[in-house]
PDB file of N, CA and C in Angstrom:
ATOM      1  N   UNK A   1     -19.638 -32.923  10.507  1.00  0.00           N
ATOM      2  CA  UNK A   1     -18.385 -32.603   9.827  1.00  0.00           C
ATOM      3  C   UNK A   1     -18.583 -31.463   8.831  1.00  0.00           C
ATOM      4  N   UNK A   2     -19.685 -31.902   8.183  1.00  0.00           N
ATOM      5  CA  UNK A   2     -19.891 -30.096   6.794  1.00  0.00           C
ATOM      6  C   UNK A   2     -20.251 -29.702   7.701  1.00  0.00           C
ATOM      7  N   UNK A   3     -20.765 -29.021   8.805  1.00  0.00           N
ATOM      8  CA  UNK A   3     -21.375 -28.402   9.986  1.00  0.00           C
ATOM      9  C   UNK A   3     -19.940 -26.890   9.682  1.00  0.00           C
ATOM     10  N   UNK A   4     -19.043 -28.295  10.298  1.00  0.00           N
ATOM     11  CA  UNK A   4     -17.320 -27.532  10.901  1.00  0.00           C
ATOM     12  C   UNK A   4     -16.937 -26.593   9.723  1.00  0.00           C
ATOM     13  N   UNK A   5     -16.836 -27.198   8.511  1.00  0.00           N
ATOM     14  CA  UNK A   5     -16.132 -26.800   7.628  1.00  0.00           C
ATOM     15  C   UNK A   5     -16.969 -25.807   7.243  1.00  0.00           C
ATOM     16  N   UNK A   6     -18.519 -25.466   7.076  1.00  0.00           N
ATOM     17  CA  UNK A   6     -18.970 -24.090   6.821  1.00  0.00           C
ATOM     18  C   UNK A   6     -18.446 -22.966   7.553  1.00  0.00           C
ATOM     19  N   UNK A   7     -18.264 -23.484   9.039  1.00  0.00           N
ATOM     20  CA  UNK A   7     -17.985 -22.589  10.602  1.00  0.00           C
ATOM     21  C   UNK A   7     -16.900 -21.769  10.054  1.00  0.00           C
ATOM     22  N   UNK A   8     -15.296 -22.939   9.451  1.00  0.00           N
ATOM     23  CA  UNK A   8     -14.678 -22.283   9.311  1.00  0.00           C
ATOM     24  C   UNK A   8     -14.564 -21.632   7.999  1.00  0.00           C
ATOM     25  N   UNK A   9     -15.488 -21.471   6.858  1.00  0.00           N
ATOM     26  CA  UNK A   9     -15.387 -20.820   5.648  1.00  0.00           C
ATOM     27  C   UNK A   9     -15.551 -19.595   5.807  1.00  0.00           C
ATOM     28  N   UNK A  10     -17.217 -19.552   6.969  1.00  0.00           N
ATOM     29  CA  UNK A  10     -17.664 -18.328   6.949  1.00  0.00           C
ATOM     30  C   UNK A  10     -16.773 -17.634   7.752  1.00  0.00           C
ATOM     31  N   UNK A  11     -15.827 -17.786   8.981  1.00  0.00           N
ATOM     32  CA  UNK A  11     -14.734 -17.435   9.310  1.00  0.00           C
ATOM     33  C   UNK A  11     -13.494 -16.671   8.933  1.00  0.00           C
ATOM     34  N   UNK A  12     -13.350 -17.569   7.714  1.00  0.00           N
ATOM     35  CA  UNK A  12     -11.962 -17.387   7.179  1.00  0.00           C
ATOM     36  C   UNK A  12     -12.340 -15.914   5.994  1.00  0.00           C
ATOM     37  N   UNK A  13     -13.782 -16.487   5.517  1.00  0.00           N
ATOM     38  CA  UNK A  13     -14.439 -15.442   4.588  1.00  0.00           C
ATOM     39  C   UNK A  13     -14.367 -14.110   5.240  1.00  0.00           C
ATOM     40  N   UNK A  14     -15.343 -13.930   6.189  1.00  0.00           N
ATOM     41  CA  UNK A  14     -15.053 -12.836   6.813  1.00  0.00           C
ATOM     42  C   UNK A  14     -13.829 -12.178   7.767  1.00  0.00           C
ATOM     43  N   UNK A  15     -12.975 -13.017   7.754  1.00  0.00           N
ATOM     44  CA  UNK A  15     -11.704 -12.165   8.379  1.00  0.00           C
ATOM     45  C   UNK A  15     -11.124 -11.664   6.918  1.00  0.00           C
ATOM     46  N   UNK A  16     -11.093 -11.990   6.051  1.00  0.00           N
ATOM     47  CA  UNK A  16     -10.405 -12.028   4.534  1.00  0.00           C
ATOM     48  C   UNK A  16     -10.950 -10.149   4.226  1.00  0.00           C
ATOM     49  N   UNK A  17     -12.495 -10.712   4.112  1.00  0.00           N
ATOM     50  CA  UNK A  17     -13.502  -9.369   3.909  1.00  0.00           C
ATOM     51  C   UNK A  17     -13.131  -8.466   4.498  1.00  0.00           C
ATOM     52  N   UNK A  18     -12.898  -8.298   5.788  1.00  0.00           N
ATOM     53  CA  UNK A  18     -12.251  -7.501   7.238  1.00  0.00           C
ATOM     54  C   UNK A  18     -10.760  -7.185   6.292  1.00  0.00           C
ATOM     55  N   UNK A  19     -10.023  -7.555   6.020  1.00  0.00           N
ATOM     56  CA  UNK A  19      -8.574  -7.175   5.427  1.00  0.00           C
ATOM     57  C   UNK A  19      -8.407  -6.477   4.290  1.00  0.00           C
ATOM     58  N   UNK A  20      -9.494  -6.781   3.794  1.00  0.00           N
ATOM     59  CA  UNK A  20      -9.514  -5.757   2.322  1.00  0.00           C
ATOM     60  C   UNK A  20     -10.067  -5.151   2.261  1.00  0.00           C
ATOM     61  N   UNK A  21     -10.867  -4.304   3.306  1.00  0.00           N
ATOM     62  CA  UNK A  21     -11.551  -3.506   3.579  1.00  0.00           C
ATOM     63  C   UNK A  21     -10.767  -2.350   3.865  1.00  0.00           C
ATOM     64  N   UNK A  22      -9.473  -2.787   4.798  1.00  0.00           N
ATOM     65  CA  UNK A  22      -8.245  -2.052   4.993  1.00  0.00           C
ATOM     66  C   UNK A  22      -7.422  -1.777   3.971  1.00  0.00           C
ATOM     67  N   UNK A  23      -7.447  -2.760   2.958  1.00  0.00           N
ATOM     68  CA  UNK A  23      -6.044  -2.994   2.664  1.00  0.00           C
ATOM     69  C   UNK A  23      -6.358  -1.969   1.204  1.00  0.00           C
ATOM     70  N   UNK A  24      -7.622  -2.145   0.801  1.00  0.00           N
ATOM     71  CA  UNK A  24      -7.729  -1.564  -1.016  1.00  0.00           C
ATOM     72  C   UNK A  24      -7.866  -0.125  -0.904  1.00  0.00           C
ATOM     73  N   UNK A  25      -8.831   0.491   0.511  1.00  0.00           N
ATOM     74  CA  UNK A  25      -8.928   1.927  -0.237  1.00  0.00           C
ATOM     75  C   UNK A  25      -7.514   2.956  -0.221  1.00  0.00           C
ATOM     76  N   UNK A  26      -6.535   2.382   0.966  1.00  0.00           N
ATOM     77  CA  UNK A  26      -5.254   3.463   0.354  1.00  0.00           C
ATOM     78  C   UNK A  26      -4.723   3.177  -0.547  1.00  0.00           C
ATOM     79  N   UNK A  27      -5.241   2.010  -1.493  1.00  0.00           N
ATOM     80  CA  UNK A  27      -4.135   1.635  -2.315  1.00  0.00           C
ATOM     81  C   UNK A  27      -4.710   1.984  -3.533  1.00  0.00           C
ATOM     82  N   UNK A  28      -5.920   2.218  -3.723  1.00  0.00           N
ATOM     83  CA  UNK A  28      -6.834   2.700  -4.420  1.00  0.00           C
ATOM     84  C   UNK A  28      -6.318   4.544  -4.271  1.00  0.00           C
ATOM     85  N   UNK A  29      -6.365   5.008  -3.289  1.00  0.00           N
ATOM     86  CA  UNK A  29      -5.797   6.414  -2.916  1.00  0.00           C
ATOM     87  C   UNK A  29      -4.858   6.468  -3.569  1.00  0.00           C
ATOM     88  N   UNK A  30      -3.759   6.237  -3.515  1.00  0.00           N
ATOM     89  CA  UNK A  30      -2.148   6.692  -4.135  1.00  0.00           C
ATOM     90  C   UNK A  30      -2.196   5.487  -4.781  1.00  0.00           C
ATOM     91  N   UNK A  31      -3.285   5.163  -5.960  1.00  0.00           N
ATOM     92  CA  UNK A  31      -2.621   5.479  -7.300  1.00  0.00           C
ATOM     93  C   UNK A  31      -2.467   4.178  -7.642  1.00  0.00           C
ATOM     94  N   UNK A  32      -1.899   2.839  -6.986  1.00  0.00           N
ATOM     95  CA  UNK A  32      -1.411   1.692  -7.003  1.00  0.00           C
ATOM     96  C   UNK A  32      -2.505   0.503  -8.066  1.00  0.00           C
ATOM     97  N   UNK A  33      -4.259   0.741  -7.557  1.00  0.00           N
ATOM     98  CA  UNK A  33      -5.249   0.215  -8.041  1.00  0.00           C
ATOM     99  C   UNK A  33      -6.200   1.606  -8.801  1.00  0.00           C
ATOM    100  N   UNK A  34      -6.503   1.071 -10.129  1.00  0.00           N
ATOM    101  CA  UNK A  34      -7.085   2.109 -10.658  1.00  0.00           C
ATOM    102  C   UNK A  34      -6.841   2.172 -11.696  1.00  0.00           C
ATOM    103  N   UNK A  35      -7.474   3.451 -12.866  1.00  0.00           N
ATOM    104  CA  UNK A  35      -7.226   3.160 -13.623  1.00  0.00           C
ATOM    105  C   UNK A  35      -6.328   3.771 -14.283  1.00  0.00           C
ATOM    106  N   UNK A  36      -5.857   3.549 -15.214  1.00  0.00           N
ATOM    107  CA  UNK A  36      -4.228   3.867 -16.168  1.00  0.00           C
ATOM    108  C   UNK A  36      -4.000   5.517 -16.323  1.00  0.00           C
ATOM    109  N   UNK A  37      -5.262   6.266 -15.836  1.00  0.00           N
ATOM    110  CA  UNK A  37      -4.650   7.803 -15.732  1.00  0.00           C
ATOM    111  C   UNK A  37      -4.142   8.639 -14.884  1.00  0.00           C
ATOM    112  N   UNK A  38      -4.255   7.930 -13.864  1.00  0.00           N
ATOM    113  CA  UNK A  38      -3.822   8.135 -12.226  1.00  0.00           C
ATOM    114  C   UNK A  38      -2.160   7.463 -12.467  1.00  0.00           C
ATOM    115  N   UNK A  39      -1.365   8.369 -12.127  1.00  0.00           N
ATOM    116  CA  UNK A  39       0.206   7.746 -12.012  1.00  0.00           C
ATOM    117  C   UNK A  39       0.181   6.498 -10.479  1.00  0.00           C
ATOM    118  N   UNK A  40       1.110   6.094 -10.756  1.00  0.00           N
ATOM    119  CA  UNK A  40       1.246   4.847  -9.716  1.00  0.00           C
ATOM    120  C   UNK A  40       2.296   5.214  -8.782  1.00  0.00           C
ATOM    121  N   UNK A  41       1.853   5.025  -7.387  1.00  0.00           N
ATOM    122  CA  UNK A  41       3.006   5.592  -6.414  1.00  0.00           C
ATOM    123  C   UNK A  41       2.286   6.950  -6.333  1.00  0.00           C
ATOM    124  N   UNK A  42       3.292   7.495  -4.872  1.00  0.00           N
ATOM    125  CA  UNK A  42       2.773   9.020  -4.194  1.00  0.00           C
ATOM    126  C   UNK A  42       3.853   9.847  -5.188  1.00  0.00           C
ATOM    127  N   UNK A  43       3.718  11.258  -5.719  1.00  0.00           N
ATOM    128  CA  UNK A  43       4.605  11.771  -6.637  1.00  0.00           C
ATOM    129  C   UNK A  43       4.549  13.098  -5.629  1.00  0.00           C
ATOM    130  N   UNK A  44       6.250  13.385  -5.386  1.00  0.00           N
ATOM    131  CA  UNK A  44       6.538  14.110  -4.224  1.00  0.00           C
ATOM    132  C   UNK A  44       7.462  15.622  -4.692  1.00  0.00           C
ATOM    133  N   UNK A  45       7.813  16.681  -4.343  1.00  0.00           N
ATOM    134  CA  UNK A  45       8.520  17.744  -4.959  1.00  0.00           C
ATOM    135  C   UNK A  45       9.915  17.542  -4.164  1.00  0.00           C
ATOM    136  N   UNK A  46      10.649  17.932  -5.078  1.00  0.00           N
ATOM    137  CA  UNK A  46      11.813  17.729  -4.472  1.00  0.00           C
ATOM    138  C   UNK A  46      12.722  19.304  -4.554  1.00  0.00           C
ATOM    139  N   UNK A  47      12.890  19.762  -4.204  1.00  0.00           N
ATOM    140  CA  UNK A  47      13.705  21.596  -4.320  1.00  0.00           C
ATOM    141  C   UNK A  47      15.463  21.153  -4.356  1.00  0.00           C
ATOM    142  N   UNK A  48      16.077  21.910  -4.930  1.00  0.00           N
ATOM    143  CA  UNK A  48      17.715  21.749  -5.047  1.00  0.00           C
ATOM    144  C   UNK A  48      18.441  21.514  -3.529  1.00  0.00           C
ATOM    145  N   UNK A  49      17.577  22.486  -2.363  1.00  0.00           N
ATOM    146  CA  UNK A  49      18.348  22.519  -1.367  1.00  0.00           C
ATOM    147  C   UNK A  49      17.938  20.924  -0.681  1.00  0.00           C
ATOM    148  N   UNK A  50      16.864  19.930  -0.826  1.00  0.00           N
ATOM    149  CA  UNK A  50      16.452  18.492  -0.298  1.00  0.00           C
ATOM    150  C   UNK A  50      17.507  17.672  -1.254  1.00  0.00           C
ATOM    151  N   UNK A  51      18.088  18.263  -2.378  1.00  0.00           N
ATOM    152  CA  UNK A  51      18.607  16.814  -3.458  1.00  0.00           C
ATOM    153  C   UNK A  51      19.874  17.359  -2.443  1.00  0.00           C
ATOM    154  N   UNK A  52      20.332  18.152  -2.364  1.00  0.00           N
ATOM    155  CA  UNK A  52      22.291  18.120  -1.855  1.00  0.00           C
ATOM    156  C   UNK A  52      22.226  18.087  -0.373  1.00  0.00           C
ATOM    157  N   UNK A  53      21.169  18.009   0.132  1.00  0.00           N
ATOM    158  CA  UNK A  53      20.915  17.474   1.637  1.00  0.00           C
ATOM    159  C   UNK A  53      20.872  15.806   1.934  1.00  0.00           C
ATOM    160  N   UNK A  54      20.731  15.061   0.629  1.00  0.00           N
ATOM    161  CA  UNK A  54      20.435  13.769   0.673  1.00  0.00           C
ATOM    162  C   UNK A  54      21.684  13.157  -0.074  1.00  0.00           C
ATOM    163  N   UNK A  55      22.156  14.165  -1.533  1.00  0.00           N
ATOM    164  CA  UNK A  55      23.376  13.705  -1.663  1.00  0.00           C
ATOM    165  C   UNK A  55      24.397  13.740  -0.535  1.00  0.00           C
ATOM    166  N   UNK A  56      24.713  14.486   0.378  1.00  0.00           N
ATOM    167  CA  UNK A  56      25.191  14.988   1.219  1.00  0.00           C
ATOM    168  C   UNK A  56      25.433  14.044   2.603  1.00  0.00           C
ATOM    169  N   UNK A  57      24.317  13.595   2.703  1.00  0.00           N
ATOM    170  CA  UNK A  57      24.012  11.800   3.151  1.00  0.00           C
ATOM    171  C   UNK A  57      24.713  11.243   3.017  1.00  0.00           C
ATOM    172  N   UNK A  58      24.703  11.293   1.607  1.00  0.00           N
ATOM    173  CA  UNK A  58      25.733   9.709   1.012  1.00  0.00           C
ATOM    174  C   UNK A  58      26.678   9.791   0.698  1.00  0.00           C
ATOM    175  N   UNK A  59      27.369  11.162   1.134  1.00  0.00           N
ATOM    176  CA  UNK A  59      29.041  11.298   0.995  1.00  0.00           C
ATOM    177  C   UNK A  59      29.597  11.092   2.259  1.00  0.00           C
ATOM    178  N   UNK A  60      28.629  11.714   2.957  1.00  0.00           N
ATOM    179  CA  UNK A  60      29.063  11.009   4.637  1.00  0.00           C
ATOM    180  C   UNK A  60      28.867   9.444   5.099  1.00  0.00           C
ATOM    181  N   UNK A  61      28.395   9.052   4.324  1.00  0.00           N
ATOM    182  CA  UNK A  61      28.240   7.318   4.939  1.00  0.00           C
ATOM    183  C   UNK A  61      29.457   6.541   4.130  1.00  0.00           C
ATOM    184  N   UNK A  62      29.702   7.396   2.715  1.00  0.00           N
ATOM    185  CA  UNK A  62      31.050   6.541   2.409  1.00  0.00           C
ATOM    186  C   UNK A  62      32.609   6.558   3.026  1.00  0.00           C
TER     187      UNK A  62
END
């Protein structure tokens, strides 16, 4: 019975390990994990002619 339950620790351990292996370094990348001098989130440019292309959007959907 402890036999089973190591089987599935070391299991569950290493699929876990396997996921955050994925999961931390983009999040570590843009900003999300890290430390407080790095802004949080991707920070993107926006030009006058993209803002009245998007307002422009949303006059047509109303």
């Amino acid at each position: 019975m402890k036999k089973d339950l190591w089987i599935v620790i070391i299991i569950v351990g290493g699929f876990m390990g396997f996921m955050l292996g994925y999961s931390l370094p983009p999040m570590i990348e843009t900003g999300m994990i890290g430390s407080e001098k790095e802004q949080v989130g991707v920070q993107t440019e926006m030009d006058q002619d993209m803002k009245k292309h998007y307002e422009d959007l949303l006059k047509e959907s109303e």
